[in-house]
N, C-alpha and C. Protein backbone atom coordinates (compact mmCIF):
# COMPACT_ATOMS: atom_id res chain seq x y z
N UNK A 1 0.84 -1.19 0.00
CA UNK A 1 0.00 0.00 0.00
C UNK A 1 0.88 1.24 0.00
N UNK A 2 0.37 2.37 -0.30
CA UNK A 2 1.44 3.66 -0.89
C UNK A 2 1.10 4.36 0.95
N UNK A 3 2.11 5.18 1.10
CA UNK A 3 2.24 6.15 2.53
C UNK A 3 0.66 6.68 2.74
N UNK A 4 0.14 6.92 4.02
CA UNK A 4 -0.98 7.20 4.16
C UNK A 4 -0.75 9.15 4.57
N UNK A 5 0.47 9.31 4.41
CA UNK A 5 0.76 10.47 4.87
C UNK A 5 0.40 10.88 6.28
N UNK A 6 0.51 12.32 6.81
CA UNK A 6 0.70 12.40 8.16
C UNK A 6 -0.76 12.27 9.10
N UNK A 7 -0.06 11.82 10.27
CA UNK A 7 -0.94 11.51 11.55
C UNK A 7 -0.84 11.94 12.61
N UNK A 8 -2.15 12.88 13.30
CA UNK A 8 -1.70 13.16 14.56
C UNK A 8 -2.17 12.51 15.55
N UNK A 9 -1.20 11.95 16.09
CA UNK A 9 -1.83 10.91 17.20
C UNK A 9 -1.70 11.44 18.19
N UNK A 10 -2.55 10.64 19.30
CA UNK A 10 -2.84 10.91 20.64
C UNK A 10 -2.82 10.11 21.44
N UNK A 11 -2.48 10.48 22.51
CA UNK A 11 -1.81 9.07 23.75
C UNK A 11 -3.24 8.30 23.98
N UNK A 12 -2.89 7.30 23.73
CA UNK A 12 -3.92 5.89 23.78
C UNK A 12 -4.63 5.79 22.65
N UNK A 13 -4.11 6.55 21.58
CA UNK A 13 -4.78 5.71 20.14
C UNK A 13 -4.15 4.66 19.93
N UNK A 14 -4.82 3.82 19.29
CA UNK A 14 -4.76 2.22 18.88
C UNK A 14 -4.23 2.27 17.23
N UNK A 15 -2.81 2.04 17.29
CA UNK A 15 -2.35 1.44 15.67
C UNK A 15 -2.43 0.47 15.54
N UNK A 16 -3.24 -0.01 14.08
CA UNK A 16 -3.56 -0.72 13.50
C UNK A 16 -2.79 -1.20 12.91
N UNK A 17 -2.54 -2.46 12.36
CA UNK A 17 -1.18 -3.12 11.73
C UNK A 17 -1.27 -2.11 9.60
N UNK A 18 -2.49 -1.61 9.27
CA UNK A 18 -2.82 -0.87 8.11
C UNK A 18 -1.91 0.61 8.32
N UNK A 19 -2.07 0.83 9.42
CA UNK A 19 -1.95 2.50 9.62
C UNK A 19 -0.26 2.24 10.20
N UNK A 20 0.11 1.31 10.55
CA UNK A 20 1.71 1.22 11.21
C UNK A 20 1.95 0.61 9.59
N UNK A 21 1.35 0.49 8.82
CA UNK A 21 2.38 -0.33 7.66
C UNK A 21 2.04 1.43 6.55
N UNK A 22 1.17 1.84 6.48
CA UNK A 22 1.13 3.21 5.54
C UNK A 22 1.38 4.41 6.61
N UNK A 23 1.62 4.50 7.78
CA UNK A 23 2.01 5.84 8.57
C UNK A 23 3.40 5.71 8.43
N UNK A 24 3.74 4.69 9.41
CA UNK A 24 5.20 4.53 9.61
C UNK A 24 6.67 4.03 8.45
N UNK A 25 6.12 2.24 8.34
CA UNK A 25 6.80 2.00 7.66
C UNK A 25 6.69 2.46 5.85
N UNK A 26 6.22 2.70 5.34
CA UNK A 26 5.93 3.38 4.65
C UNK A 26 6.71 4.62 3.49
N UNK A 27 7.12 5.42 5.14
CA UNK A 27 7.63 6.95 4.97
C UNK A 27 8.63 7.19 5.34
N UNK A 28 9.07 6.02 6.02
CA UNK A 28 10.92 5.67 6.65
C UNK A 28 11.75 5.94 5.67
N UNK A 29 13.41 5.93 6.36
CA UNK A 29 13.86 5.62 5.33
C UNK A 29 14.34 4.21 5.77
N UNK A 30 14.26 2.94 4.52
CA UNK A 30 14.65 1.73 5.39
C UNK A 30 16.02 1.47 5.33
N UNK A 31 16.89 1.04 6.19
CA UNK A 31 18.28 0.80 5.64
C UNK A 31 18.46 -0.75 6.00
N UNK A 32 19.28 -0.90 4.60
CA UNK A 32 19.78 -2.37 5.14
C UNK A 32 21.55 -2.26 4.59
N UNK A 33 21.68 -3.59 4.58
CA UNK A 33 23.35 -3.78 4.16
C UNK A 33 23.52 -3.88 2.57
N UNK A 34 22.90 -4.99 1.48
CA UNK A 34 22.65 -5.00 0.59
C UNK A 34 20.73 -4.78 -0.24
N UNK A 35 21.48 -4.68 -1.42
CA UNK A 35 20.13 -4.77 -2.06
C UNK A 35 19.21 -6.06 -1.78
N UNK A 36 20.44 -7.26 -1.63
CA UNK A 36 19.47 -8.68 -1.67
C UNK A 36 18.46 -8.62 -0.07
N UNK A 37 19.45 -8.14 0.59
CA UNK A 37 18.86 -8.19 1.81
C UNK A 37 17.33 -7.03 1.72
N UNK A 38 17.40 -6.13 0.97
CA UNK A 38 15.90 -5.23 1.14
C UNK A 38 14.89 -5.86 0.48
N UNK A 39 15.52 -6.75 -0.78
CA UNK A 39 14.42 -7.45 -1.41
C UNK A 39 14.10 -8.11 -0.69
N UNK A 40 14.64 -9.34 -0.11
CA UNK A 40 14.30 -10.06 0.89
C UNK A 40 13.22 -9.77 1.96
N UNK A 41 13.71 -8.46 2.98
CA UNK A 41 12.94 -8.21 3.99
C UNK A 41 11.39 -7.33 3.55
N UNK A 42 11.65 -7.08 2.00
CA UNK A 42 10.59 -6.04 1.51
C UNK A 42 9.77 -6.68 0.29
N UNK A 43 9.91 -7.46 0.18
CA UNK A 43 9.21 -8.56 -1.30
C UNK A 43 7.98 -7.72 -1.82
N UNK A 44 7.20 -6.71 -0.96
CA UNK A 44 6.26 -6.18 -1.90
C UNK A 44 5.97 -4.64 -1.41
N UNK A 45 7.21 -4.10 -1.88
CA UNK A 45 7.73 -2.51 -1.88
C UNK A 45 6.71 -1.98 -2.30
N UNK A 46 6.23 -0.38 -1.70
CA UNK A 46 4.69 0.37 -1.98
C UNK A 46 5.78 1.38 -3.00
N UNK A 47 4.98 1.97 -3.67
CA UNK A 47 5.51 3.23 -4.28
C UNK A 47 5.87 4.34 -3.60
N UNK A 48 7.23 5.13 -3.80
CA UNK A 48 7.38 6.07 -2.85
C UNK A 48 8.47 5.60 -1.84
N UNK A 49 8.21 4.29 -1.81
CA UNK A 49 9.02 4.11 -0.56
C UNK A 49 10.70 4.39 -0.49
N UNK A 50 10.86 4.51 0.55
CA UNK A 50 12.70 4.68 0.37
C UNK A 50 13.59 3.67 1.12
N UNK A 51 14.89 3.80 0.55
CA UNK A 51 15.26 2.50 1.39
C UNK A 51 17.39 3.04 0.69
N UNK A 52 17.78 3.10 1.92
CA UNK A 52 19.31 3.36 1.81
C UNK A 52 20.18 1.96 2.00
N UNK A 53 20.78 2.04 1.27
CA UNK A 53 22.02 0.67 0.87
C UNK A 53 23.33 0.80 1.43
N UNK A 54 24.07 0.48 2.57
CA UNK A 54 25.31 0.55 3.38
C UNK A 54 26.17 0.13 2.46
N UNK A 55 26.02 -0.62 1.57
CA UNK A 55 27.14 -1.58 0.72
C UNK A 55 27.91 -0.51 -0.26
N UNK A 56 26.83 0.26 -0.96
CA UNK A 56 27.29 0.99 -2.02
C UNK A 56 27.05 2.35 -1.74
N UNK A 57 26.62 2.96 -0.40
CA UNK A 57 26.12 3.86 0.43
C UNK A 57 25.04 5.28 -0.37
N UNK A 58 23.83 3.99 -0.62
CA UNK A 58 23.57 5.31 -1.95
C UNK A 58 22.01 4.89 -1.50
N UNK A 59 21.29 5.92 -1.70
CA UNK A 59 19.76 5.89 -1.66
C UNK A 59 18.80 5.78 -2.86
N UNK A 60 17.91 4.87 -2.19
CA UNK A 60 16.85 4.27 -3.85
C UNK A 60 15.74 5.18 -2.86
N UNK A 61 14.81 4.93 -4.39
CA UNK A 61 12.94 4.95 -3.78
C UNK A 61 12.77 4.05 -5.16
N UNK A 62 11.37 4.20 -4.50
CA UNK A 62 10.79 3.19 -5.27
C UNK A 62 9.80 3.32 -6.52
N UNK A 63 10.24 3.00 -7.77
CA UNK A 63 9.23 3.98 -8.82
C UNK A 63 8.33 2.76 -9.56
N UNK A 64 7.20 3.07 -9.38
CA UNK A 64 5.93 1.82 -9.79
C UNK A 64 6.81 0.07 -9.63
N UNK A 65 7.45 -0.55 -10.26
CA UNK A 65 8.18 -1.36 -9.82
C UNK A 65 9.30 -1.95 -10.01
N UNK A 66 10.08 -0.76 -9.84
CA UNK A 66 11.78 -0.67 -9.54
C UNK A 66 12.08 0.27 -8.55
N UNK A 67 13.09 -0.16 -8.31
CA UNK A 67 13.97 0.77 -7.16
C UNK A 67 14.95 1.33 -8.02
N UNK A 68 14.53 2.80 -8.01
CA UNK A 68 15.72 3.85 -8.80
C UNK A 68 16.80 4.42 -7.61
N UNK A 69 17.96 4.15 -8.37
CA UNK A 69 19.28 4.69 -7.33
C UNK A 69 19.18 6.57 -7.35
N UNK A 70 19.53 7.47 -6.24
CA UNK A 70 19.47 8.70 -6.48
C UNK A 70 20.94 8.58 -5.98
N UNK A 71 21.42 10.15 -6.25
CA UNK A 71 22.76 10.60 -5.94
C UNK A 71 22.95 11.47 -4.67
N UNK A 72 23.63 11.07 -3.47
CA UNK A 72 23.27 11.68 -2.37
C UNK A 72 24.26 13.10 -2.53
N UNK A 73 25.20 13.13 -3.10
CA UNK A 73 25.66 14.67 -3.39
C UNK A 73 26.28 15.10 -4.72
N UNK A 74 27.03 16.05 -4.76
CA UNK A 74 27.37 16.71 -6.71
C UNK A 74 28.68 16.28 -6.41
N UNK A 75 29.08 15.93 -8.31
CA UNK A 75 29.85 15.39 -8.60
C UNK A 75 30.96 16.44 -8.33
N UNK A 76 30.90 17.68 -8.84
CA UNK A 76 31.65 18.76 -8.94
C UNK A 76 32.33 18.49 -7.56
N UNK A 77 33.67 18.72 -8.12
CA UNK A 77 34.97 18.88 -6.85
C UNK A 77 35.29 20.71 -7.09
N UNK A 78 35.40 21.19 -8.06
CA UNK A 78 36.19 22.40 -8.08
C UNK A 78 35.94 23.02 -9.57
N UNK A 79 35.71 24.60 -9.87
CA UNK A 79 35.50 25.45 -10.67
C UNK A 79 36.62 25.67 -10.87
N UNK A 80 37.19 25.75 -12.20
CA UNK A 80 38.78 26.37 -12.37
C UNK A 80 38.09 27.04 -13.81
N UNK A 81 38.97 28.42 -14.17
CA UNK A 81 39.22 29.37 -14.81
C UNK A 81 39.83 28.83 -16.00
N UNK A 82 39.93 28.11 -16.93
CA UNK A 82 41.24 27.92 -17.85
C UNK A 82 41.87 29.08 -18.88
N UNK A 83 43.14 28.46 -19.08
CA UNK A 83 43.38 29.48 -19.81
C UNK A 83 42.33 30.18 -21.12
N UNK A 84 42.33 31.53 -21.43
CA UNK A 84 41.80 31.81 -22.64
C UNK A 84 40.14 31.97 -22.25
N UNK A 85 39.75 31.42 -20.85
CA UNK A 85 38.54 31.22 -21.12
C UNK A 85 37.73 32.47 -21.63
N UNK A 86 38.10 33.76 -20.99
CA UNK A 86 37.47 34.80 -20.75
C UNK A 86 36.83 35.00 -19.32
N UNK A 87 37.23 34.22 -18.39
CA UNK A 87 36.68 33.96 -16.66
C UNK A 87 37.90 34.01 -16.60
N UNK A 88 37.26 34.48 -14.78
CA UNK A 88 38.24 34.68 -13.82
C UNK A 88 37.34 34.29 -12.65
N UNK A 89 38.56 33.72 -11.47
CA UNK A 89 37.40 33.55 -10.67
C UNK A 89 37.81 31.61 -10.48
N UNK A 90 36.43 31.32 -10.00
CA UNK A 90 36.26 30.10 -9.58
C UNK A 90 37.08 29.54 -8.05
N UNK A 91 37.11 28.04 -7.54
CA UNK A 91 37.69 27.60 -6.46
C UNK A 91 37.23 26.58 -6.45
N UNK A 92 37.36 25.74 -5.03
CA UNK A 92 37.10 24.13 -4.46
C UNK A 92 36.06 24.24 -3.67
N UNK A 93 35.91 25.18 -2.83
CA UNK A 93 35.04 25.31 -1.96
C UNK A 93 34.02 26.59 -1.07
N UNK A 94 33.11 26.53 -0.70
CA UNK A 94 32.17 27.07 -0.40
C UNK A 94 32.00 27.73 -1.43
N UNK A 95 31.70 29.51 -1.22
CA UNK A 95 30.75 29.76 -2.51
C UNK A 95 31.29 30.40 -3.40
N UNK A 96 31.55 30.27 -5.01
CA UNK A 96 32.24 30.10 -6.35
C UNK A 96 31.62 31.43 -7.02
N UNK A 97 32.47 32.24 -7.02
CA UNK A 97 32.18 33.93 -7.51
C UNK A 97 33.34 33.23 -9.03
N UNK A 98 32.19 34.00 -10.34
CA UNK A 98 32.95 34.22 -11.57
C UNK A 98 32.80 35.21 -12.07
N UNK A 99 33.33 36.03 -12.91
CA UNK A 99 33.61 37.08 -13.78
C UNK A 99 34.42 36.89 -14.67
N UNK A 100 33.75 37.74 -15.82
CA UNK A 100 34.39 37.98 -17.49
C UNK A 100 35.88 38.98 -17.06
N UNK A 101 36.76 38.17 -17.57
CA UNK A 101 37.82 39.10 -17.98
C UNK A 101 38.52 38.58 -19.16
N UNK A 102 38.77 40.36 -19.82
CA UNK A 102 39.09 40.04 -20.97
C UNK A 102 40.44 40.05 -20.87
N UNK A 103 41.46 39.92 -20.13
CA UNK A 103 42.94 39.58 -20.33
C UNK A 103 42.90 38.32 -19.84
N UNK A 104 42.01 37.31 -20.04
CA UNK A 104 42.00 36.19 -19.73
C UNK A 104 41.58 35.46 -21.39
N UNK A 105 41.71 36.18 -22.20
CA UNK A 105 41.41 35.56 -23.40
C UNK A 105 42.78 35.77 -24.82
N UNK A 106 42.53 35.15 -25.61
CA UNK A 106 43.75 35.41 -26.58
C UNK A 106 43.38 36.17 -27.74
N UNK A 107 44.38 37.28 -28.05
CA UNK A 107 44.11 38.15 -28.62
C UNK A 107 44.23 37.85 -30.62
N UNK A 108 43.18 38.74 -31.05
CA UNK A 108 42.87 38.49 -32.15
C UNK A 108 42.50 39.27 -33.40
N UNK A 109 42.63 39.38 -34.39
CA UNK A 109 42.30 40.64 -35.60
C UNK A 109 41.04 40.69 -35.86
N UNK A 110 40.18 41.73 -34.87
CA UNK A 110 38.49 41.12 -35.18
C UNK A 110 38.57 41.41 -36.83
N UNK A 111 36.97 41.19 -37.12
CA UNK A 111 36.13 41.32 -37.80
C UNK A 111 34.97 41.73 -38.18
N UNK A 112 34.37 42.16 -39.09
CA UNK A 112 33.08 42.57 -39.12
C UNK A 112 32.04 41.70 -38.74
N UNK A 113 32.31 39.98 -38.86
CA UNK A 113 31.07 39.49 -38.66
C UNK A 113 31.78 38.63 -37.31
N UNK A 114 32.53 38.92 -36.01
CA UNK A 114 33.06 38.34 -34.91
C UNK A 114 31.89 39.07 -33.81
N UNK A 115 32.06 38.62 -32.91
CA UNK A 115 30.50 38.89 -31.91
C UNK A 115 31.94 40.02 -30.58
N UNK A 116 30.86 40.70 -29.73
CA UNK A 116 31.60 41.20 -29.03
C UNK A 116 30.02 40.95 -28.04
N UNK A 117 30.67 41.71 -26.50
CA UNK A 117 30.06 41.09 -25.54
C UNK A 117 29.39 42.28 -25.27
N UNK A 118 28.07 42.40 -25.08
CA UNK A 118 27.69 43.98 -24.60
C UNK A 118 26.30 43.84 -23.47
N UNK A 119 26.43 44.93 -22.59
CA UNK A 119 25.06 44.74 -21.55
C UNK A 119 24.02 45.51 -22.64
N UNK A 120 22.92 44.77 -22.28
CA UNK A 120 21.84 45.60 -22.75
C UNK A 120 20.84 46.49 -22.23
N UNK A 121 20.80 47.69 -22.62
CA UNK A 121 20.57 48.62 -21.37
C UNK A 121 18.46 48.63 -21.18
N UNK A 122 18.26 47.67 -22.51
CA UNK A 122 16.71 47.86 -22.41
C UNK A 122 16.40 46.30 -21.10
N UNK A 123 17.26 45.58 -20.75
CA UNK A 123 16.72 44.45 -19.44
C UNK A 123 18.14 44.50 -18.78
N UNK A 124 19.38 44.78 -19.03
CA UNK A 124 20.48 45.13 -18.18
C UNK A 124 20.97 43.81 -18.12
N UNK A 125 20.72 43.06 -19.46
CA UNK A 125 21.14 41.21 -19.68
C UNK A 125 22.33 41.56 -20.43
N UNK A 126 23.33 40.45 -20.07
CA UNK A 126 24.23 40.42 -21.42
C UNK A 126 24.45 39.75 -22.39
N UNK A 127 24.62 40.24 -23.44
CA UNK A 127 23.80 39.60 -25.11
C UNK A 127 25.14 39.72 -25.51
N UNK A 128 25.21 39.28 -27.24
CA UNK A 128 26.50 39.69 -27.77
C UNK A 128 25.35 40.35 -29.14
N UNK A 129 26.94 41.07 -29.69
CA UNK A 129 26.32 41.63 -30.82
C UNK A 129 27.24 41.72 -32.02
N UNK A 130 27.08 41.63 -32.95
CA UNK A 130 28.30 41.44 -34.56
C UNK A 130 28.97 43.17 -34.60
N UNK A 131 30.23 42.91 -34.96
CA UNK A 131 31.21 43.97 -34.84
C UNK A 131 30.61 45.26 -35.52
N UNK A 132 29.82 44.31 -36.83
CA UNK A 132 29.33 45.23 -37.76
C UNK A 132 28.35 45.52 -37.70
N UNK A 133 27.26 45.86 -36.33
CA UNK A 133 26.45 46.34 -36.42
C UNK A 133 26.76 47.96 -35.32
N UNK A 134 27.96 47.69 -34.52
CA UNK A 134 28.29 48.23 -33.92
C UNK A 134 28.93 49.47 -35.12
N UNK A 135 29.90 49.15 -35.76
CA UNK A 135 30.37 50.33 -36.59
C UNK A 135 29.52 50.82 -37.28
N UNK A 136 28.25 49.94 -37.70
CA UNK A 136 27.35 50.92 -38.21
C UNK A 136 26.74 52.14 -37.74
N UNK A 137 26.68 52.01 -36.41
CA UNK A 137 25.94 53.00 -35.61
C UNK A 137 27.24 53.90 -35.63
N UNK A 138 28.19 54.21 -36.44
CA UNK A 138 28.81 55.39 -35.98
C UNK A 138 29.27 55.83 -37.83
N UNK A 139 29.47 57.24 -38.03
CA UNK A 139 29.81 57.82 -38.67
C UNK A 139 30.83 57.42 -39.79
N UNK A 140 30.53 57.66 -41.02
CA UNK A 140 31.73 57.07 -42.02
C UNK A 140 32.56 58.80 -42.57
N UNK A 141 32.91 59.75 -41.61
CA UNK A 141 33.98 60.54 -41.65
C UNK A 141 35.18 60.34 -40.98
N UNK A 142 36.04 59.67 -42.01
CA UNK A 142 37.01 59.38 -41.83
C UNK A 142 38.35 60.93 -41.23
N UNK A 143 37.93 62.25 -41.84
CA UNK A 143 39.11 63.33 -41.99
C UNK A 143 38.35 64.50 -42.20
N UNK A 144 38.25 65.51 -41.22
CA UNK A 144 37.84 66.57 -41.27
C UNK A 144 39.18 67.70 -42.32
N UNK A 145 38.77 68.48 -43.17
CA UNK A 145 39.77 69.20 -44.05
C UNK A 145 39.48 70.36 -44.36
N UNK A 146 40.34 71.30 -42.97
CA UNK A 146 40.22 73.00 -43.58
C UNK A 146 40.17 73.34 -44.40
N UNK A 147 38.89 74.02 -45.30
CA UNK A 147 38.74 74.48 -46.70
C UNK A 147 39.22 75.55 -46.88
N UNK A 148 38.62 76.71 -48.08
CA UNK A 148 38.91 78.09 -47.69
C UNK A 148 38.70 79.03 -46.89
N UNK A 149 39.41 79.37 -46.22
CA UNK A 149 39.20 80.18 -45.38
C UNK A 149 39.12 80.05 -43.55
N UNK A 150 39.56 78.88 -44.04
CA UNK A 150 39.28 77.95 -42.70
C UNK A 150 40.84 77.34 -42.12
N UNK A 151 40.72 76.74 -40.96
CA UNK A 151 42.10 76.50 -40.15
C UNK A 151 41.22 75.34 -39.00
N UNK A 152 42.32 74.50 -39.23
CA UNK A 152 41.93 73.76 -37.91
C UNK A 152 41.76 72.03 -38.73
N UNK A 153 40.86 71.37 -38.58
CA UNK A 153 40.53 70.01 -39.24
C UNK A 153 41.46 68.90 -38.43
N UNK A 154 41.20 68.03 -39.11
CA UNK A 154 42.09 66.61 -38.80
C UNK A 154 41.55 65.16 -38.93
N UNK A 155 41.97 64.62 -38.30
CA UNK A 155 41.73 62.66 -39.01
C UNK A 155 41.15 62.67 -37.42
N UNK A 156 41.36 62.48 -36.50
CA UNK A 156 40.90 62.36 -35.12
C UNK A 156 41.87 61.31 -34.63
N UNK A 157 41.70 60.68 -33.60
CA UNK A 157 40.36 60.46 -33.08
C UNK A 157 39.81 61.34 -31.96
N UNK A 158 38.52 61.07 -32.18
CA UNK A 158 37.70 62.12 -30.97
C UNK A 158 37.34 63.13 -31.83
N UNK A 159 36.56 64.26 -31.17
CA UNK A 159 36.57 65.63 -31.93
C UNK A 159 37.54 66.31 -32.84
N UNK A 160 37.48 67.17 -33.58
CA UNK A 160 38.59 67.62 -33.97
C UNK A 160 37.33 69.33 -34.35
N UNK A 161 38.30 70.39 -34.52
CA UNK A 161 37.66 71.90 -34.49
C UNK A 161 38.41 72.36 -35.51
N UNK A 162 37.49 73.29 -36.16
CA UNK A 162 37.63 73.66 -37.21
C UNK A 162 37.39 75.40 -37.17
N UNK A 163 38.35 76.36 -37.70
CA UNK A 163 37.55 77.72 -37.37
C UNK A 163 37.57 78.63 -38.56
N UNK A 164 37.22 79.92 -38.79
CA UNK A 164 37.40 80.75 -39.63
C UNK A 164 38.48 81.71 -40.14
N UNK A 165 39.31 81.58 -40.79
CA UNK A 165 40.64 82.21 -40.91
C UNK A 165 40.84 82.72 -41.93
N UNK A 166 40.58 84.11 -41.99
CA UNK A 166 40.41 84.94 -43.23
C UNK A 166 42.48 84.94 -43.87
N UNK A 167 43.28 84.55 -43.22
CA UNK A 167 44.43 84.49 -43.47
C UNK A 167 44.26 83.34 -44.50
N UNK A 168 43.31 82.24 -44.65
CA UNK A 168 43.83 81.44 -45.29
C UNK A 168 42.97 81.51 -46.42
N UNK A 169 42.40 82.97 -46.93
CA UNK A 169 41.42 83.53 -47.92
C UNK A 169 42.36 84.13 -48.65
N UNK A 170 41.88 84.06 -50.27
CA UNK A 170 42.93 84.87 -51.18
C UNK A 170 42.73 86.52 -51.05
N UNK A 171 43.14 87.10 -51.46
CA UNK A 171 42.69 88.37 -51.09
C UNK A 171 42.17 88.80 -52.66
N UNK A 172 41.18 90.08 -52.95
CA UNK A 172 40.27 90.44 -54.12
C UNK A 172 40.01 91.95 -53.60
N UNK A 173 39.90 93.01 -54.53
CA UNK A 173 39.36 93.84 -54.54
C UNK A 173 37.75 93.97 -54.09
N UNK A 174 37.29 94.61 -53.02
CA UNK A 174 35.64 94.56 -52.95
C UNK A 174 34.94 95.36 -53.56
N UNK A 175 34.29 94.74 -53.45
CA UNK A 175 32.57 95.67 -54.39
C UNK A 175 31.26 95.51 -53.64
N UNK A 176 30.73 96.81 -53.85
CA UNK A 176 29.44 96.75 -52.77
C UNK A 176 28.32 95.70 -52.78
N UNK A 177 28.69 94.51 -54.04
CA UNK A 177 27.67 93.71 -54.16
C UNK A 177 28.44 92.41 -53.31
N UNK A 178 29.47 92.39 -53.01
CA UNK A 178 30.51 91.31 -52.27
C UNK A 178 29.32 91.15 -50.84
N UNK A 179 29.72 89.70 -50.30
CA UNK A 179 29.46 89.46 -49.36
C UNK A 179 30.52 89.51 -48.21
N UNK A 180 29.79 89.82 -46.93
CA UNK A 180 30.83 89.83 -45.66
C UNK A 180 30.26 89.50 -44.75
N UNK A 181 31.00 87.92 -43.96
CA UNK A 181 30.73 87.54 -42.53
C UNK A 181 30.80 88.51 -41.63
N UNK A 182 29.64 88.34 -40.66
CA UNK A 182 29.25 89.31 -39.42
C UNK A 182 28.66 88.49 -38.60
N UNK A 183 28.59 88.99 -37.23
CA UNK A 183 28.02 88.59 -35.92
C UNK A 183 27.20 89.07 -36.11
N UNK A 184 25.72 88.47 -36.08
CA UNK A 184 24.52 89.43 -35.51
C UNK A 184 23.85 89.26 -34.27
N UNK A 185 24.43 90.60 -33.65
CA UNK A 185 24.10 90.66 -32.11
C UNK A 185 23.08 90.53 -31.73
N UNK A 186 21.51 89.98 -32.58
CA UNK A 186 20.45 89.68 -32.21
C UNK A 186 20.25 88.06 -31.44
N UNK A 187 21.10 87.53 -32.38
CA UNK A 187 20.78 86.02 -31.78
C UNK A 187 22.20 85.63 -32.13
N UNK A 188 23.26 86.18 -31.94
CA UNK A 188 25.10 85.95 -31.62
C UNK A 188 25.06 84.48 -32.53
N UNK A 189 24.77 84.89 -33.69
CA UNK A 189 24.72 84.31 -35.03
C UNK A 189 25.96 84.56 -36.02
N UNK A 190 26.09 83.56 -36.99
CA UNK A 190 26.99 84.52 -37.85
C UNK A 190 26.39 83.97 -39.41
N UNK A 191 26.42 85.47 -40.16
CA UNK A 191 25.33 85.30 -40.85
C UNK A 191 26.35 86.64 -42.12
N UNK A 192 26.22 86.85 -43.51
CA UNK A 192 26.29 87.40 -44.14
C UNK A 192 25.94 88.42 -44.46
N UNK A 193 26.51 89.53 -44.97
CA UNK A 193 25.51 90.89 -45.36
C UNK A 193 26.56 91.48 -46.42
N UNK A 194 25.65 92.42 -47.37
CA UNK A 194 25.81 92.86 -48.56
C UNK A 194 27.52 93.90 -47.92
N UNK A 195 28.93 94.64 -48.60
CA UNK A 195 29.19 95.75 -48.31
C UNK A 195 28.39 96.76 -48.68
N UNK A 196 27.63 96.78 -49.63
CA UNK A 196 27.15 98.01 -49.69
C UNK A 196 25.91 98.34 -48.70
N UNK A 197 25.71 97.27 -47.89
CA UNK A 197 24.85 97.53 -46.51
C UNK A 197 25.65 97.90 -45.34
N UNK A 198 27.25 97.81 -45.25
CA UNK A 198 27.69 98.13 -43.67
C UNK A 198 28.59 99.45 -44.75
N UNK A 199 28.82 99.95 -46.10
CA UNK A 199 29.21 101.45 -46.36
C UNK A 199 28.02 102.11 -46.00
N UNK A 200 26.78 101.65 -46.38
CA UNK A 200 25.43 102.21 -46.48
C UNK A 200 25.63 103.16 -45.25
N UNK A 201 25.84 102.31 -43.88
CA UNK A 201 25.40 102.80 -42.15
C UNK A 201 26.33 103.21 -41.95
N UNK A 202 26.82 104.97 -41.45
CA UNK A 202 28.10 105.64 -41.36
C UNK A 202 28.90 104.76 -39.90
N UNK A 203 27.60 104.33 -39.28
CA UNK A 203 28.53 104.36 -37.77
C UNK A 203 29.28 103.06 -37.54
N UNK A 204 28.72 101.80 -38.29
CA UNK A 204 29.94 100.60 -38.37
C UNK A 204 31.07 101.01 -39.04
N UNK A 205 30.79 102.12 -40.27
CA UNK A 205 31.72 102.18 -41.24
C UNK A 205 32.97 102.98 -40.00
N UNK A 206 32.27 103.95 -39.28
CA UNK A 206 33.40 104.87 -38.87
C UNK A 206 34.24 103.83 -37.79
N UNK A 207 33.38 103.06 -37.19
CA UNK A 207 34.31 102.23 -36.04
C UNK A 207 35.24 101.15 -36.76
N UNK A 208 35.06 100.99 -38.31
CA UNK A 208 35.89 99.95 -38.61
C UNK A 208 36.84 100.59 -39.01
N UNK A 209 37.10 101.97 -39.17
CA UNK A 209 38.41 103.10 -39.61
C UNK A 209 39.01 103.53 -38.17
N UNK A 210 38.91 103.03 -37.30
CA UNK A 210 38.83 103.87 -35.96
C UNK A 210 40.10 102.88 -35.68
């Protein structure tokens, strides 16, 4: 018969040889020395039941009608790091802290289609992602290049600044239809205007002779 599960008894209840064979024996664990010996003393094992073996020191139960062996602890002796793995970390005992490190790996000429390791900031999981989706997300200006009139530029990396340098302008006779860079102190802009609009107004003209 299968375990009758739990009982609360009370001083001077009467067990029944039914209720001592599904309370008690039942839900034990039984131990003997060998297997022959449990068959022996147990010829008609309930389901569920358990029963530990001294010989080979290992614990069965009982599944419809066999006795399956279980494993009373893990095989694992020790976490080790190997070379190259990309871990660091590991040990023999108690509790086994790992981490990614990358001078724990061997170095290599990526590629566009090689994976790299990245957190992801939409669940904060770490995913990998192809080299080349990464360079996509960035800019194909290779070389910033002072034009006319200009000073500054470069290949980078990082920023590079660029400014306005009338030194590096050819020089020309003007005419009132010519254009000329100006600040406009309305919104500290810089913006174009005719000469014959700053000869036009005496009082820029006089402060630029001044």
């Amino acid at each position: 018969m299968a375990g009758l599960g739990w009982q609360q008894w009370s001083t001077g209840d009467t067990v029944s040889a039914s209720n001592f064979q599904g309370f008690l024996q039942d839900q034990i664990i039984q131990v003997y020395a060998t297997t022959t010996a449990r068959d022996t003393a147990n010829p008609s094992p309930s389901h569920g039941q358990w029963a530990f073996i001294t010989a080979d020191d290992t614990l069965y139960y009982r599944s419809s009608s066999a006795w399956v062996a279980t494993t009373l602890a893990a095989d694992i002796t020790a976490v080790l790091t190997a070379a190259s793995s990309g871990l660091a970390g590991g040990g023999s005992s108690g509790e086994i802290s790992l981490s990614v490190d990358v001078n724990n790996v061997a170095t290599a000429t990526a590629v566009a289609t090689d994976y790299v390791l990245i957190e992801d900031v939409t669940d904060n999981t770490t995913k990998k992602a192809l080299i080349s989706d990464i360079t996509a997300l960035a800019g194909d200006i290779t070389e910033v290049t002072a034009g006319t009139a200009m000073s500054g530029g470069g290949a980078g990396p990082g920023a590079v600044t660029v400014n306005v340098d009338v030194n590096a302008a050819g020089s020309v006779t003007g005419t009132s239809s010519d254009y000329i860079l100006i600040e406009d102190v309305t919104d500290n802009t810089t913006k174009k205007c005719l000469a014959s609009d700053i000869a036009s107004d005496p009082i820029p003209l006089i402060l630029a002779l001044s």
